[in-house]
Protein backbone atom coordinates (compact mmCIF):
# COMPACT_ATOMS: atom_id res chain seq x y z
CA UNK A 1 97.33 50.26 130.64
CA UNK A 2 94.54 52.63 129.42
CA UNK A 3 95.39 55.50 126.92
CA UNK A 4 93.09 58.19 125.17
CA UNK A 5 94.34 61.21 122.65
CA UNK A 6 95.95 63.13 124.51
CA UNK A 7 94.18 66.28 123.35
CA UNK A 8 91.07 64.73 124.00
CA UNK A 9 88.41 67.33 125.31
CA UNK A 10 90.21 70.28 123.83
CA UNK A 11 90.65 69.14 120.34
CA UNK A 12 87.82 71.06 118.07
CA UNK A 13 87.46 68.22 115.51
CA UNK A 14 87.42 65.77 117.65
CA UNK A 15 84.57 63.35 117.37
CA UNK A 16 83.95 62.26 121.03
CA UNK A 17 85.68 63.36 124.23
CA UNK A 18 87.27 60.07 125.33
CA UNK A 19 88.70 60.54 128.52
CA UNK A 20 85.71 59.70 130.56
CA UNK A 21 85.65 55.83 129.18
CA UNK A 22 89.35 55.97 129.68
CA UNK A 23 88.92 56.64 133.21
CA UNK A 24 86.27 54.30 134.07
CA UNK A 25 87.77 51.34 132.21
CA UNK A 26 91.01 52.05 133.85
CA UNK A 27 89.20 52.33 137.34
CA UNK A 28 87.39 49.06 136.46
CA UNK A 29 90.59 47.19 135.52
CA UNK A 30 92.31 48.49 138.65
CA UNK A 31 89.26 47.44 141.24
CA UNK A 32 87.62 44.47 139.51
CA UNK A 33 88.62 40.76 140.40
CA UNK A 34 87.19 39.65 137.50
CA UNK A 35 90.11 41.41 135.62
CA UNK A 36 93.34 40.38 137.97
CA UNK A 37 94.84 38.33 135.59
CA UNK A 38 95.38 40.50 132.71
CA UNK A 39 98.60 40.45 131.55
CA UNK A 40 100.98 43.11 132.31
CA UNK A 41 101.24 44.56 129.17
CA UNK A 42 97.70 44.26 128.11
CA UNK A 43 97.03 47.79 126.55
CA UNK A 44 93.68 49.34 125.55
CA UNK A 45 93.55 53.03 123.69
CA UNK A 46 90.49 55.11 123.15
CA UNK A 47 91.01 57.52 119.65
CA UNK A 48 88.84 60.66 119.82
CA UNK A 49 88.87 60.62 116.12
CA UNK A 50 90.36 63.99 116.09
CA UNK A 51 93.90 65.60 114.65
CA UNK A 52 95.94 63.47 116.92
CA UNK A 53 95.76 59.90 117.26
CA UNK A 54 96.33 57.01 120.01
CA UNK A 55 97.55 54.93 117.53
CA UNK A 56 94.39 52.39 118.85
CA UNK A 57 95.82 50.03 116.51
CA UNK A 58 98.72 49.43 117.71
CA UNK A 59 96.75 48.34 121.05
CA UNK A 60 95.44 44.70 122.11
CA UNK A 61 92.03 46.51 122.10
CA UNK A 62 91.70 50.16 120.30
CA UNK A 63 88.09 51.98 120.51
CA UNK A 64 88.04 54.36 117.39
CA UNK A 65 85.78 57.21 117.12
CA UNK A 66 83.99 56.92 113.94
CA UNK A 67 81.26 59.28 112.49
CA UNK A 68 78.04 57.39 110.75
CA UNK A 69 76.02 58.92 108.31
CA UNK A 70 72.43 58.45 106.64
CA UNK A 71 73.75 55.63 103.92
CA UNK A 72 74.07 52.88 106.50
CA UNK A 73 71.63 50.55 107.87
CA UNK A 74 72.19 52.38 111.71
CA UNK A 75 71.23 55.58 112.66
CA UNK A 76 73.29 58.52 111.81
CA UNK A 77 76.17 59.44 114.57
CA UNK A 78 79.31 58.65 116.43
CA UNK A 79 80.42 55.00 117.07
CA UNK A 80 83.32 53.22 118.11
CA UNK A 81 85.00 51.39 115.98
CA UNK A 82 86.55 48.12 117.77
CA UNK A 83 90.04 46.79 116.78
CA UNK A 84 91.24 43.98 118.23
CA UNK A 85 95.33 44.25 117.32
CA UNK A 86 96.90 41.91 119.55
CA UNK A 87 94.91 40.39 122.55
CA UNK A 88 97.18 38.18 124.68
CA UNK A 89 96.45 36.45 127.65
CA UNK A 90 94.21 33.43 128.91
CA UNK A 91 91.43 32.31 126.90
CA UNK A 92 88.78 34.09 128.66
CA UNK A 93 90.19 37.19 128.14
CA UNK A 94 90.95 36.62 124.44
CA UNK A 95 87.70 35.49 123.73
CA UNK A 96 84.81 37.00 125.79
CA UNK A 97 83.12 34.84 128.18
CA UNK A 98 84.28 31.14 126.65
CA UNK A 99 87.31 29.75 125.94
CA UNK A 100 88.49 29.98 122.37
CA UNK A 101 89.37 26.27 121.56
């Protein structure tokens, strides 16, 4: 399952309108065979970084919208912010493109 904020798009302090990656990762999943074996309850939540949150953490993958500024060794802006909660599933998945062990 793929979630975003719910008031994504309409909240004023959000940091990024997440609903578009939402969409494509959940038409991805949903059309890719490289991706048939997630498990069933493999969740993945994309935080706007605005007033209300996902809850990305609570996620097997959570994409948080994070704002950079001039003291770090990137350029100033938004990024996402990766948290990887509670992956579950084969090896592959876990992992990347390898298996973990």
């Amino acid at each position: 399952m793929v979630t975003a904020t719910p008031t994504t798009g309409l909240d004023p302090i959000e940091l990024y309108d997440v609903a578009p990656l939402a969409r494509a990762l959940d038409f991805y999943i949903a059309n890719s065979r490289d991706l048939y074996g997630l498990p069933r309850k493999f969740n993945v939540a994309f935080d706007s970084g605005g007033a209300v949150s996902v809850v990305s953490d609570t996620n097997d993958i959570g994409f948080l919208a994070t704002r950079i500024g001039e003291e770090r060794s990137v350029p100033p802006g938004i990024y996402f912010r990766v948290l990887l909660c509670g992956i579950t599933g084969p090896p592959t998945v876990r992992c990347g493109y390898r298996a973990c062990s």
